[in-house]
PDB file of N, CA and C in Angstrom:
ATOM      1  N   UNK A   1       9.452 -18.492 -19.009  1.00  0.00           N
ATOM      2  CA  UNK A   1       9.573 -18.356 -17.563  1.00  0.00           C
ATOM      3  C   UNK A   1       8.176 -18.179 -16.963  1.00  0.00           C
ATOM      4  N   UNK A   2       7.891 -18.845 -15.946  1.00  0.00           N
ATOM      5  CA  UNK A   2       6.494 -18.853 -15.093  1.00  0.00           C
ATOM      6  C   UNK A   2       6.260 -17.597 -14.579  1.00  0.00           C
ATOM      7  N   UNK A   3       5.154 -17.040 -14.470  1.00  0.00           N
ATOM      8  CA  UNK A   3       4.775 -15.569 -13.668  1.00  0.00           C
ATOM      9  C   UNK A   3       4.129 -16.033 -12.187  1.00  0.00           C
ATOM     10  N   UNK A   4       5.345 -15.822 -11.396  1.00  0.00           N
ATOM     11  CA  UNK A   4       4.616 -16.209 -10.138  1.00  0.00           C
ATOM     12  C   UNK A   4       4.027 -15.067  -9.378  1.00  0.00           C
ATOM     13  N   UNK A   5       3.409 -14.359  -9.906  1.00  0.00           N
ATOM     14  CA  UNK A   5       2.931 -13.047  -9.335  1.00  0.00           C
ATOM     15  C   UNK A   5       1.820 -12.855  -8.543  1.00  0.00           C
ATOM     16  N   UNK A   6       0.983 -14.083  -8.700  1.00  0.00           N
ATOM     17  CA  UNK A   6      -0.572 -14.371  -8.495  1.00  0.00           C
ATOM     18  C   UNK A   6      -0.308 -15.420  -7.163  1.00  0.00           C
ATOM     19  N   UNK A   7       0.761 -15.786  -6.794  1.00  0.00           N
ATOM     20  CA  UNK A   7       1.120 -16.697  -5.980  1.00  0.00           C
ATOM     21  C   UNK A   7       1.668 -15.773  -5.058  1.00  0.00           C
ATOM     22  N   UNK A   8       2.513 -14.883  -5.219  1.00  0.00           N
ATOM     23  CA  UNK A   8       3.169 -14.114  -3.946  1.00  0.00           C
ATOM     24  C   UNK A   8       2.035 -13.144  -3.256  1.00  0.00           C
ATOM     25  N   UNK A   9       0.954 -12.949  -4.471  1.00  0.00           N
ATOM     26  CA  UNK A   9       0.055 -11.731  -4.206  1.00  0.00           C
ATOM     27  C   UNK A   9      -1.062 -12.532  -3.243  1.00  0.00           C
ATOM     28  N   UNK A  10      -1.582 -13.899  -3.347  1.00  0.00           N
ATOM     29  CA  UNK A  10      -2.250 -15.346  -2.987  1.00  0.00           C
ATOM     30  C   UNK A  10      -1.630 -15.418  -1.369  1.00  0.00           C
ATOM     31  N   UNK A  11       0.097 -15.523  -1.308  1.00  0.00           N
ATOM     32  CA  UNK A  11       0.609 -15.526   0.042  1.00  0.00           C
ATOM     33  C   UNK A  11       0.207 -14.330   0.949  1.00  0.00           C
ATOM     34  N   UNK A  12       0.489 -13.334   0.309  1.00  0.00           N
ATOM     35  CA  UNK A  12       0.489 -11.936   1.318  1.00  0.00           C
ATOM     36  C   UNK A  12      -0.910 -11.896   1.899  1.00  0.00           C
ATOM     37  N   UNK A  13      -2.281 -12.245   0.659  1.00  0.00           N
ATOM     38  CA  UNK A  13      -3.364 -11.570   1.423  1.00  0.00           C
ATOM     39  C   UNK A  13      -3.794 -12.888   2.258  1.00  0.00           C
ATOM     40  N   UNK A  14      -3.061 -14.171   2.122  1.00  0.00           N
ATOM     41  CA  UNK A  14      -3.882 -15.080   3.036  1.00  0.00           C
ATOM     42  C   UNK A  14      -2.730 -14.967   4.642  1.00  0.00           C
ATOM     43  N   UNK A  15      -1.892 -14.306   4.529  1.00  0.00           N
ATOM     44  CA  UNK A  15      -1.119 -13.804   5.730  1.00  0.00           C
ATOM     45  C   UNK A  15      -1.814 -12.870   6.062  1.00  0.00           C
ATOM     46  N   UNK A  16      -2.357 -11.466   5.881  1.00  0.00           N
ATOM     47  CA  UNK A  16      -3.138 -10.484   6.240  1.00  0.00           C
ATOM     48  C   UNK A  16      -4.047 -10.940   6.542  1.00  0.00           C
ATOM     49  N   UNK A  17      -5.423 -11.849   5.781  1.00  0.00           N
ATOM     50  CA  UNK A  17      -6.425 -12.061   6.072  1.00  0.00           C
ATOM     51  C   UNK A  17      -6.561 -12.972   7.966  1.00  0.00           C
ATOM     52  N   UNK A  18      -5.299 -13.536   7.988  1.00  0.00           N
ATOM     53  CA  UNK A  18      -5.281 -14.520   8.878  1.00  0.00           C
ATOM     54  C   UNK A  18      -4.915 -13.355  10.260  1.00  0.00           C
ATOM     55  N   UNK A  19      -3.884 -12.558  10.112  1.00  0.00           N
ATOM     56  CA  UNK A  19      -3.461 -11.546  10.950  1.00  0.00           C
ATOM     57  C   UNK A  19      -4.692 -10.326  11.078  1.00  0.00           C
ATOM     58  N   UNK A  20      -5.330 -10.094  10.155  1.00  0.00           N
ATOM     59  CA  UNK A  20      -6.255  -9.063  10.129  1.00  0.00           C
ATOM     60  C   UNK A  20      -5.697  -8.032  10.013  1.00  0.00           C
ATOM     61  N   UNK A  21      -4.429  -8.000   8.418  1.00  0.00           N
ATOM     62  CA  UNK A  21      -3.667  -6.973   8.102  1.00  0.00           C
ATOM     63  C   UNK A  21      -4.955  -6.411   7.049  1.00  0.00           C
ATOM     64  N   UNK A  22      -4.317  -4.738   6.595  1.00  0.00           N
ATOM     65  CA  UNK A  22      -5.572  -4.549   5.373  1.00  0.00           C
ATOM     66  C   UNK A  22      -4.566  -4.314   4.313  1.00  0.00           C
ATOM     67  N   UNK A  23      -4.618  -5.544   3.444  1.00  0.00           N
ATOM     68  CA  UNK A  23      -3.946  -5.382   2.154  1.00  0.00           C
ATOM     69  C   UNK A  23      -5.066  -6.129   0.913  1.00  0.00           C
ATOM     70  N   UNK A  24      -5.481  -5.225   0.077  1.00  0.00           N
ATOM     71  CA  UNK A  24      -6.191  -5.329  -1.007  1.00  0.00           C
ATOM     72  C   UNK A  24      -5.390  -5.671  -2.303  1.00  0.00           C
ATOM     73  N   UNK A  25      -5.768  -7.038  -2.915  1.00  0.00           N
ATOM     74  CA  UNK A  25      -5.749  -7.636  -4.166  1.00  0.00           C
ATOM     75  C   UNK A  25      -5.121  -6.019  -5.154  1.00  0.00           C
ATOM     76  N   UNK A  26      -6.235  -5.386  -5.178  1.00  0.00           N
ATOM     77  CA  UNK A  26      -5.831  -3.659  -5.927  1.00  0.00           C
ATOM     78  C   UNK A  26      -4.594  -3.440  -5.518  1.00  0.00           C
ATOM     79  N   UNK A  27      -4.408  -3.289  -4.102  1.00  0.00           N
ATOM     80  CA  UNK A  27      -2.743  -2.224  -3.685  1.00  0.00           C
ATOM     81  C   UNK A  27      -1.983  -3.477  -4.155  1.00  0.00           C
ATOM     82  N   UNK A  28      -2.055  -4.258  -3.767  1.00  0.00           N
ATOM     83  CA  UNK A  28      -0.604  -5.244  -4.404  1.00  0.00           C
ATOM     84  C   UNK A  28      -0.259  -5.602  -5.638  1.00  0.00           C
ATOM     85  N   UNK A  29      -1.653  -5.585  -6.993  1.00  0.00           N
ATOM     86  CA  UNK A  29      -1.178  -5.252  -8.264  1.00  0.00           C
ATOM     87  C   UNK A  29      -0.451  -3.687  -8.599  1.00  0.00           C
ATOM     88  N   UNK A  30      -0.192  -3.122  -7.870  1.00  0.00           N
ATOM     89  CA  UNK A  30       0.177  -2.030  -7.822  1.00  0.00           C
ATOM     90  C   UNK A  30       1.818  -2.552  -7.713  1.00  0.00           C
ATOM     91  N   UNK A  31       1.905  -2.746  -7.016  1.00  0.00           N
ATOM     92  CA  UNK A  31       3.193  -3.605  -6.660  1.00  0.00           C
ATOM     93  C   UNK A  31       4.585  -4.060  -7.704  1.00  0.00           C
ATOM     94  N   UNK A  32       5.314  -3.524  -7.714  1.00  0.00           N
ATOM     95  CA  UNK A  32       6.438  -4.896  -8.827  1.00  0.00           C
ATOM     96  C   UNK A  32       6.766  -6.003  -8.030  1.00  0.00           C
ATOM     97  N   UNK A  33       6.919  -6.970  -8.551  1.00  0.00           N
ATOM     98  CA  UNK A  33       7.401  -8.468  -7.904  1.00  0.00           C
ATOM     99  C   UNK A  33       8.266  -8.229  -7.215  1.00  0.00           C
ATOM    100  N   UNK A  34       9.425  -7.583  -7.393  1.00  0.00           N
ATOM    101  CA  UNK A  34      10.470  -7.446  -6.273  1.00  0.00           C
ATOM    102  C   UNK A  34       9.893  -6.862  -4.734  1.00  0.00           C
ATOM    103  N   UNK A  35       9.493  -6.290  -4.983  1.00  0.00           N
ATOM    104  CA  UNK A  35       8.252  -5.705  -3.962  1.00  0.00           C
ATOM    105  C   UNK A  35       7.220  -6.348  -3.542  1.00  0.00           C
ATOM    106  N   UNK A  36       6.610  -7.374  -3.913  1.00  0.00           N
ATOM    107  CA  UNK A  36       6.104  -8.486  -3.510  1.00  0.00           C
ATOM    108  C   UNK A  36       6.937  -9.404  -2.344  1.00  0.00           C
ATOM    109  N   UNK A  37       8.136  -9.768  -3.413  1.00  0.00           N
ATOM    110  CA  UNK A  37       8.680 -10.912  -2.660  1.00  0.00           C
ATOM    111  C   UNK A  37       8.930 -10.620  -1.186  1.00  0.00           C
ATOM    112  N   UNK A  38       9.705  -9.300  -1.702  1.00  0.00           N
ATOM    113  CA  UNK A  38      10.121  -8.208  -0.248  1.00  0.00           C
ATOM    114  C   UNK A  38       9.042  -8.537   1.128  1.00  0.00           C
ATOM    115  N   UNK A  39       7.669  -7.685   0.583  1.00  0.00           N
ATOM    116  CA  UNK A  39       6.663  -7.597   1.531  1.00  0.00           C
ATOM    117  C   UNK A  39       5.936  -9.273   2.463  1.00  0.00           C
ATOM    118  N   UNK A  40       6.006  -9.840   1.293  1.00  0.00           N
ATOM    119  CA  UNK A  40       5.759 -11.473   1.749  1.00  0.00           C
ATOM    120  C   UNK A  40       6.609 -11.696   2.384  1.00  0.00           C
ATOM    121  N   UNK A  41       8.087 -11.681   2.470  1.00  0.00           N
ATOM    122  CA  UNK A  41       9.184 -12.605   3.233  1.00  0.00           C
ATOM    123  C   UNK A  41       9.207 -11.809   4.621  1.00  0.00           C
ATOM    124  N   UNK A  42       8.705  -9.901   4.339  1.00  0.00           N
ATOM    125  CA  UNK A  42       8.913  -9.436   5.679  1.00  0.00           C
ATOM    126  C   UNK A  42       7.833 -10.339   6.604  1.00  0.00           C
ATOM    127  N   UNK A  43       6.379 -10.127   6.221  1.00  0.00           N
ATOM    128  CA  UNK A  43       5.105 -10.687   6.468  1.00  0.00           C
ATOM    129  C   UNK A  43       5.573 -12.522   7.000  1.00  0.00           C
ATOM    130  N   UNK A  44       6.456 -13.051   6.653  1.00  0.00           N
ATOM    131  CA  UNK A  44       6.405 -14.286   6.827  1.00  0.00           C
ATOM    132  C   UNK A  44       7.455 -14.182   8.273  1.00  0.00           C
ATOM    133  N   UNK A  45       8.391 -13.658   8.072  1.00  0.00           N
ATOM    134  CA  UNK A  45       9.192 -13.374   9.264  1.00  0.00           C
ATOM    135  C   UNK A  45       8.848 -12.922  10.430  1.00  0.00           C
ATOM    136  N   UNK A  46       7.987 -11.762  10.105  1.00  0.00           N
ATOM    137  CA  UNK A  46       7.215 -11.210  11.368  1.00  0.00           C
ATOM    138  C   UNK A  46       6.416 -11.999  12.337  1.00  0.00           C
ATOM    139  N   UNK A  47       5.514 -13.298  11.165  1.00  0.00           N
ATOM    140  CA  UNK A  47       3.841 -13.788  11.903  1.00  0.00           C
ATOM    141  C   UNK A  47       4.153 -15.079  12.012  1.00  0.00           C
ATOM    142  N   UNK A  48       5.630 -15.649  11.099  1.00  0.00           N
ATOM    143  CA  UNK A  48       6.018 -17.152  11.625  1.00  0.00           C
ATOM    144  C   UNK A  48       7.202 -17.212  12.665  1.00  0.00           C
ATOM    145  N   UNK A  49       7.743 -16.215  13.287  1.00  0.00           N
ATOM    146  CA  UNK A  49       8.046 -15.812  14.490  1.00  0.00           C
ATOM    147  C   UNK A  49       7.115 -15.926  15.944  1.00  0.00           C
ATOM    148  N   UNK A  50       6.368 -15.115  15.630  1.00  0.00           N
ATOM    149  CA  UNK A  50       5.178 -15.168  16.276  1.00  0.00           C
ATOM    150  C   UNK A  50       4.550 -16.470  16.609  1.00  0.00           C
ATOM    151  N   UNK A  51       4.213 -16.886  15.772  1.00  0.00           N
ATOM    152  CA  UNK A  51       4.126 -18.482  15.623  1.00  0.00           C
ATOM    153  C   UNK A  51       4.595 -19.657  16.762  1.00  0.00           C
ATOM    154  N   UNK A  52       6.144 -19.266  16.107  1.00  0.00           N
ATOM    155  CA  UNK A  52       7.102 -19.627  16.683  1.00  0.00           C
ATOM    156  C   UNK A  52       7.056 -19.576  18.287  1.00  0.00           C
ATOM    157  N   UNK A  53       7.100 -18.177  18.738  1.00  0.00           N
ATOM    158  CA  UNK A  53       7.183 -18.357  20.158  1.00  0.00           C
ATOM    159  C   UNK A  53       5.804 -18.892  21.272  1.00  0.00           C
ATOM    160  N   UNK A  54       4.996 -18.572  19.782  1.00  0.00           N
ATOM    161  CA  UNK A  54       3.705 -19.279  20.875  1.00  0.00           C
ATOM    162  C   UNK A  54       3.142 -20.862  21.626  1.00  0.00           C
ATOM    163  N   UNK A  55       4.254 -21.306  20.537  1.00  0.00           N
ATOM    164  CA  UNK A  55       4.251 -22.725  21.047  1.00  0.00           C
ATOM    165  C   UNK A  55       5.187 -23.302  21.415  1.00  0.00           C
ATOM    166  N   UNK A  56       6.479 -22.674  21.664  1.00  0.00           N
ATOM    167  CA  UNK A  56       7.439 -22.917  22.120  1.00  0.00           C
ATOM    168  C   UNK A  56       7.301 -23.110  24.052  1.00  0.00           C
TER     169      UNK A  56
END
């Protein structure tokens, strides 16, 4: 089975970096994957919303 761990951790900080959230490479190996996925899908909901209404 593939470890996509480096990919969810890859999503979150290039969502923060873009938002100017502070999430460090360190705190998110901290992290279990379920907790990853969690934090990414909230992070994606929140800023592709956002998104969303700005060009609407």
């Amino acid at each position: 089975m593939k470890d996509y761990r480096e990919m969810y951790i890859r999503g979150i900080l290039d969502i923060a970096e873009e938002h100017g959230l502070d999430y460090t490479k360190e705190q998110l190996d901290l992290m279990h994957e379920d907790e990853l996925i969690a934090l990414r899908d909230r992070l994606r909901m929140k800023y592709e919303n956002i998104h969303f209404k700005r060009y609407c």
